[in-house]
N, C-alpha and C. Protein backbone atom coordinates (compact mmCIF):
# COMPACT_ATOMS: atom_id res chain seq x y z
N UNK A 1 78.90 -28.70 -37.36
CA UNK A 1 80.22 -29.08 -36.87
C UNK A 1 80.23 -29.00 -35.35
N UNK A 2 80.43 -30.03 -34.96
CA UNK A 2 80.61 -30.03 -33.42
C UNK A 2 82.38 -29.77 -32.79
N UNK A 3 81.86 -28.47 -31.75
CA UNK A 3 83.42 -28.07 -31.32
C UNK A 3 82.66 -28.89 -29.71
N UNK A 4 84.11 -28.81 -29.22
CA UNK A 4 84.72 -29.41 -27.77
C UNK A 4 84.13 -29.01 -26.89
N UNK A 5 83.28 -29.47 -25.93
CA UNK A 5 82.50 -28.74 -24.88
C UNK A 5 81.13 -27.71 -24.70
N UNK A 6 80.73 -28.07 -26.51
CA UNK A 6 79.71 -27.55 -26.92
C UNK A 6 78.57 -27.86 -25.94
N UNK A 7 77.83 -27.59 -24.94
CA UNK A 7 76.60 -28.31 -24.35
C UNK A 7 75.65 -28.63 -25.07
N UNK A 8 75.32 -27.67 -26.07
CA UNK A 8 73.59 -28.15 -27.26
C UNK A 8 74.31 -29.13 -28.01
N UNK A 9 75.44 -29.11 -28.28
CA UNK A 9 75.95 -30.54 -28.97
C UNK A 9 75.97 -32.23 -28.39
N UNK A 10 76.46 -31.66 -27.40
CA UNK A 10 76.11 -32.81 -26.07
C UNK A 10 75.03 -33.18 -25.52
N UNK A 11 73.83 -32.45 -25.48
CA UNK A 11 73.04 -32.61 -24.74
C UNK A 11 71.88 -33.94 -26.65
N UNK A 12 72.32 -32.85 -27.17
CA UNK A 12 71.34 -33.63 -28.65
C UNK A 12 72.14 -34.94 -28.68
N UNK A 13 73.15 -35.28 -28.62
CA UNK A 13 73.67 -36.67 -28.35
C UNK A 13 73.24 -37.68 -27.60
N UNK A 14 73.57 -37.07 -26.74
CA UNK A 14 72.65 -37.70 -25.65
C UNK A 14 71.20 -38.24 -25.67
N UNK A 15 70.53 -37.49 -26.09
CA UNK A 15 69.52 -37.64 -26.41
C UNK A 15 69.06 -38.07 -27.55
N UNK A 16 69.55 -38.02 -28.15
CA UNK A 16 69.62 -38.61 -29.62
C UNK A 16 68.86 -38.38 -30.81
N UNK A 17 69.19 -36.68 -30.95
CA UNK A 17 68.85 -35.74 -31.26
C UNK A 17 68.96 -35.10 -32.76
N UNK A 18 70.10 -35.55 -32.65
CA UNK A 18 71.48 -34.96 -34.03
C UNK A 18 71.15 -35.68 -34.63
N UNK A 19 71.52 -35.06 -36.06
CA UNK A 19 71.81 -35.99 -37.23
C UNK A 19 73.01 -37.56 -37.21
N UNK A 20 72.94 -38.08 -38.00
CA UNK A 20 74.17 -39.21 -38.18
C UNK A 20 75.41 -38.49 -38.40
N UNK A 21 75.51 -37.54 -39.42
CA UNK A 21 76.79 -37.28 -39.23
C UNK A 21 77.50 -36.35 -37.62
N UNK A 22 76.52 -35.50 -37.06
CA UNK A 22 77.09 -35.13 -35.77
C UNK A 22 77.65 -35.98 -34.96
N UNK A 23 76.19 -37.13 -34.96
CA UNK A 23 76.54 -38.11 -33.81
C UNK A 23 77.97 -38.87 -34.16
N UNK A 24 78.20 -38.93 -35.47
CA UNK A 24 79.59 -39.74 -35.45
C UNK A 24 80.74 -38.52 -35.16
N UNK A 25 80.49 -37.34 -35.33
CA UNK A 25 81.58 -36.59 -34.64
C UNK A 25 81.87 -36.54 -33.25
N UNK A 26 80.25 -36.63 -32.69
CA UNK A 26 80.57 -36.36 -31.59
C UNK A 26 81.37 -37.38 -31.11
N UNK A 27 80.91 -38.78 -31.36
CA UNK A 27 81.02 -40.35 -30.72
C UNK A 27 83.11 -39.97 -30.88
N UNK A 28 83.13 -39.98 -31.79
CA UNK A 28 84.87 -39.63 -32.23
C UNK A 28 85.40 -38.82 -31.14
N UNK A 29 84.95 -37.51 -30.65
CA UNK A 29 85.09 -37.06 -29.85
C UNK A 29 84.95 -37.40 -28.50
N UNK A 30 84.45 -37.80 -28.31
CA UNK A 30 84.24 -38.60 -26.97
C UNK A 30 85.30 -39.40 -26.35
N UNK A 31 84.72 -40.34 -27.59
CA UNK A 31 86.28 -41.23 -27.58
C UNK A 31 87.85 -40.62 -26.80
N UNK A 32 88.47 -39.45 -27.32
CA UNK A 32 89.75 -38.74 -26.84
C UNK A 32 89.25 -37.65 -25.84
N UNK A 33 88.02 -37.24 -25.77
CA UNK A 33 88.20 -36.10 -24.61
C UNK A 33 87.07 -36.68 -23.38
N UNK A 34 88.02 -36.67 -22.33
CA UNK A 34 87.24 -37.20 -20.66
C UNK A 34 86.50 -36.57 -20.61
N UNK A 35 86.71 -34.99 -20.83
CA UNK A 35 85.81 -34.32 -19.94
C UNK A 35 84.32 -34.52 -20.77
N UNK A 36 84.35 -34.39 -22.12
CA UNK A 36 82.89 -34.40 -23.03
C UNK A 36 82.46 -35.81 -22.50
N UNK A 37 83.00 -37.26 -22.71
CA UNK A 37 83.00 -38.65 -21.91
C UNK A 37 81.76 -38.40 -20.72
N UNK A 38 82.57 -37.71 -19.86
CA UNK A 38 82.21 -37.44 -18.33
C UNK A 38 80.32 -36.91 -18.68
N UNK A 39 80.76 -35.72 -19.30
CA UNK A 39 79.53 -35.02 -19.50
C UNK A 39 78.53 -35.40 -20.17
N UNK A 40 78.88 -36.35 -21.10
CA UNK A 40 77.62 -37.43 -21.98
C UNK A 40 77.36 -38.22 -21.11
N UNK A 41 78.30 -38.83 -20.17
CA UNK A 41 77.70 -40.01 -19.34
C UNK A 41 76.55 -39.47 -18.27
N UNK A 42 76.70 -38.24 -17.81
CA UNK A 42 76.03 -37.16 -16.69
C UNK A 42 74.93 -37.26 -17.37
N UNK A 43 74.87 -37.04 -18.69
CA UNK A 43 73.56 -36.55 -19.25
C UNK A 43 72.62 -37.87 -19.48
N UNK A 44 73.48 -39.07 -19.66
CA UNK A 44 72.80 -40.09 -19.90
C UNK A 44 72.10 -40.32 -18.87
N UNK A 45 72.97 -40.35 -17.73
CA UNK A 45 72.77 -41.30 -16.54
C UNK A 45 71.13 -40.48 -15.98
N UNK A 46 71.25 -39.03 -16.14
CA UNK A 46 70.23 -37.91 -15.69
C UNK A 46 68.79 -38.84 -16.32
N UNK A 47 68.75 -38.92 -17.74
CA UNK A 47 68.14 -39.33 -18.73
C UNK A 47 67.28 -40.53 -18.14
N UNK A 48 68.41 -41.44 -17.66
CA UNK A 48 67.68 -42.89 -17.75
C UNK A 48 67.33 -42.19 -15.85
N UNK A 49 67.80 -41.76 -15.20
CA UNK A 49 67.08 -41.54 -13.74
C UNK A 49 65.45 -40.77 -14.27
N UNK A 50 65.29 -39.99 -14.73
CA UNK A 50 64.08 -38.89 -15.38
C UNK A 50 63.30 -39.90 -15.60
N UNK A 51 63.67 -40.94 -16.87
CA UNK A 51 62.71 -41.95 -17.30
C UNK A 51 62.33 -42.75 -16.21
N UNK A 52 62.96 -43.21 -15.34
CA UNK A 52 62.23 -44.38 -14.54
C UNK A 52 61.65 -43.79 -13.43
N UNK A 53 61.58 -41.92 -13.12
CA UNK A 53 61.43 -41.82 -11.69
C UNK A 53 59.29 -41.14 -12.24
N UNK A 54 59.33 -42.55 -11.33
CA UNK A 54 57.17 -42.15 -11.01
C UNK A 54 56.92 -40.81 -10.05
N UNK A 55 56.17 -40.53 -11.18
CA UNK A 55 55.64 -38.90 -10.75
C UNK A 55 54.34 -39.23 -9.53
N UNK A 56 55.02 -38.50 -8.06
CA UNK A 56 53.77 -39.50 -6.82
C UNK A 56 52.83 -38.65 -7.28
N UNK A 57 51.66 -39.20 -6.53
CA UNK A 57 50.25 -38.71 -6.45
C UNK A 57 50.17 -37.28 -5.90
N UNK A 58 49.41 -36.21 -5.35
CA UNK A 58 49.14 -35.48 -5.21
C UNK A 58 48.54 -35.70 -3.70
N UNK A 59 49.06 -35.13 -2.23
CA UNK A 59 48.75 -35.29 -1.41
C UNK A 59 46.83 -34.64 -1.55
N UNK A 60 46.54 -36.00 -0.62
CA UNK A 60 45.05 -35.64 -0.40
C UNK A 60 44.61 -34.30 0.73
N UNK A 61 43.49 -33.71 0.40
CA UNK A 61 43.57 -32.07 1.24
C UNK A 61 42.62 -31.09 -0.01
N UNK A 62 43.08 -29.58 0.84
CA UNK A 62 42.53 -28.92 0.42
C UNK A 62 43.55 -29.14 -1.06
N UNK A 63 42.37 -28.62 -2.60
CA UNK A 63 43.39 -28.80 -3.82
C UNK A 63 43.04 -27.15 -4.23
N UNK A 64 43.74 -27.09 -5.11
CA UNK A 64 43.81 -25.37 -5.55
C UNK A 64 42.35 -24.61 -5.83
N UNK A 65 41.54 -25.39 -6.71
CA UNK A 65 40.25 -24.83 -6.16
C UNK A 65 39.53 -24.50 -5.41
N UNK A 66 39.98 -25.35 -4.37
CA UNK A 66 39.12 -25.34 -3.47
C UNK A 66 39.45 -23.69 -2.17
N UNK A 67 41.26 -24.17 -2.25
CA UNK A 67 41.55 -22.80 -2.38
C UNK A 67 41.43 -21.42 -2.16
N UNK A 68 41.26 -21.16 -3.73
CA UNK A 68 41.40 -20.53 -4.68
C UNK A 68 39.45 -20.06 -3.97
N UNK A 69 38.78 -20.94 -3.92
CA UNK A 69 36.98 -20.37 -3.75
C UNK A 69 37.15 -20.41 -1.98
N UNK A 70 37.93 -20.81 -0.94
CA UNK A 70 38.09 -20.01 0.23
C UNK A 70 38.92 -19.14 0.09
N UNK A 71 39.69 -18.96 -0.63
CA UNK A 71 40.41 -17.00 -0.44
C UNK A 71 39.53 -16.22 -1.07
N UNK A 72 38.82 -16.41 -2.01
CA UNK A 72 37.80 -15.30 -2.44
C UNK A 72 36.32 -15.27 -1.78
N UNK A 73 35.93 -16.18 -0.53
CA UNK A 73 34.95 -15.68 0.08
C UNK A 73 35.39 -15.21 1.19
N UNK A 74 36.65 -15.27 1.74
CA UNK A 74 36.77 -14.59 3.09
C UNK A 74 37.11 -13.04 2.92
N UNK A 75 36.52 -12.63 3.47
CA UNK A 75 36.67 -10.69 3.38
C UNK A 75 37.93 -10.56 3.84
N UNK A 76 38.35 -9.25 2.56
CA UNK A 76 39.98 -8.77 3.18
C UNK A 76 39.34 -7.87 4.28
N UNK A 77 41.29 -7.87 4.72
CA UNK A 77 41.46 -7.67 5.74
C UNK A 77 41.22 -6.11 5.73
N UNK A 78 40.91 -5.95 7.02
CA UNK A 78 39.83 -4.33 6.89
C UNK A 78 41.67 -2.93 6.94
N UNK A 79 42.09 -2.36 5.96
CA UNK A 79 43.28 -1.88 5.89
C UNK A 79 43.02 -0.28 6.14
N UNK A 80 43.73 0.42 7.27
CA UNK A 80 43.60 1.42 8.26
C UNK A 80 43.88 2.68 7.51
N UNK A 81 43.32 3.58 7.08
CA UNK A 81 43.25 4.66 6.40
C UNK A 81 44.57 5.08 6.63
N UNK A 82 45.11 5.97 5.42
CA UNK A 82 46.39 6.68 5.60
C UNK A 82 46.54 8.14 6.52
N UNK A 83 47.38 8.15 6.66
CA UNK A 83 47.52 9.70 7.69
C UNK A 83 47.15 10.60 6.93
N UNK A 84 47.20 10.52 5.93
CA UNK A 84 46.48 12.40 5.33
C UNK A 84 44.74 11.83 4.67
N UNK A 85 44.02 10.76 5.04
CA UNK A 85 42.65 10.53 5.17
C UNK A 85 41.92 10.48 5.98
N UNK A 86 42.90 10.87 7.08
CA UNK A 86 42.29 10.67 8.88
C UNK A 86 41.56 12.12 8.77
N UNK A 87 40.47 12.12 9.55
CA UNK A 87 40.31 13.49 9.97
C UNK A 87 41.01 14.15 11.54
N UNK A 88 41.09 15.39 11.21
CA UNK A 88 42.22 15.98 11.88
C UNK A 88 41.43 16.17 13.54
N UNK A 89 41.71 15.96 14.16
CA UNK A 89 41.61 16.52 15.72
C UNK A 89 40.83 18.09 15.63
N UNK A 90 39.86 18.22 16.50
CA UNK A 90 39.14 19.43 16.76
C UNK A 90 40.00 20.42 17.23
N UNK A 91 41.02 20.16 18.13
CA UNK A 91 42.32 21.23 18.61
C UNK A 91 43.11 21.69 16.84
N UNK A 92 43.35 20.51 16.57
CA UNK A 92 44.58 21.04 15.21
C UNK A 92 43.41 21.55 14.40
N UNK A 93 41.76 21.50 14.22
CA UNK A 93 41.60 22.41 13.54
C UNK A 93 41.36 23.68 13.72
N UNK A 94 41.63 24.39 15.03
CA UNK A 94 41.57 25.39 15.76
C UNK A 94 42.81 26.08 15.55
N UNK A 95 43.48 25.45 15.92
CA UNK A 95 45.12 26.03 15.52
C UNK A 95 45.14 26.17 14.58
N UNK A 96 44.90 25.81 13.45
CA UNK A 96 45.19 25.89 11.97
C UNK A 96 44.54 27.25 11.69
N UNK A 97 43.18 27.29 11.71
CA UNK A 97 42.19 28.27 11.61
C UNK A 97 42.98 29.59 12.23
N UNK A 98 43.61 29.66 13.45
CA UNK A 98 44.50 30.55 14.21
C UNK A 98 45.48 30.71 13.61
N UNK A 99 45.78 30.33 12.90
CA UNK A 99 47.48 30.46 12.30
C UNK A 99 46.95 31.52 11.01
N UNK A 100 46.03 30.85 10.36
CA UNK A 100 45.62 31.37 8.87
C UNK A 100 44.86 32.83 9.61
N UNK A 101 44.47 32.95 10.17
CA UNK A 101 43.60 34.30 10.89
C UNK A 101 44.98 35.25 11.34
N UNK A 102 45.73 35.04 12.44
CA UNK A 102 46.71 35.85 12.61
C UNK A 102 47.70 36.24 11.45
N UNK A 103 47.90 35.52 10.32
CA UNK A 103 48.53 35.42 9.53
C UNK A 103 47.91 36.58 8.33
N UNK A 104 46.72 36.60 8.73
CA UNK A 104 46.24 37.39 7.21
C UNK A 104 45.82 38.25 6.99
């Protein structure tokens, strides 16, 4: 049963999707309500633009393989150790050593 403003109802119309008996509900419907009218015609009009529009070529160039095999031979980028992998300064390990000595 097709209700008023249904979109999966509209859209299978359109397309011509539905059974015979939908499509004659819907068509009935149509008939008295603009706005469903409006929205079958949207869907048509979408329909027949989709069908006639040529899918262009693929600009000529580098293509994804090719790519795809220069990002995996160029070496990453060399990424800078974190602050607690650094080694510490010869002073801070003096101080440290001083802290733990006076301390104990």
């Amino acid at each position: 049963m097709f209700e008023c403003g249904d979109p999966a109802g509209l859209i299978a119309y359109a397309y011509e999707e539905c059974d015979v008996d939908v499509r004659r509900q819907v068509a009935r419907h149509i008939d008295t309500c603009p706005a469903c009218a409006a929205e079958v015609s949207a869907l048509s009009s979408t329909r027949a633009a989709l069908g006639a529009w040529d899918v262009p070529e693929p600009e000529a160039g580098v293509g994804l393989s090719e790519a795809l095999s220069l990002a995996l031979a160029s070496p990453a980028p060399a990424v800078p150790p974190r602050w607690y992998q650094q080694p510490l300064p010869a002073w801070a390990q003096v101080a440290a050593a001083l802290v733990i000595f006076a301390s104990g």
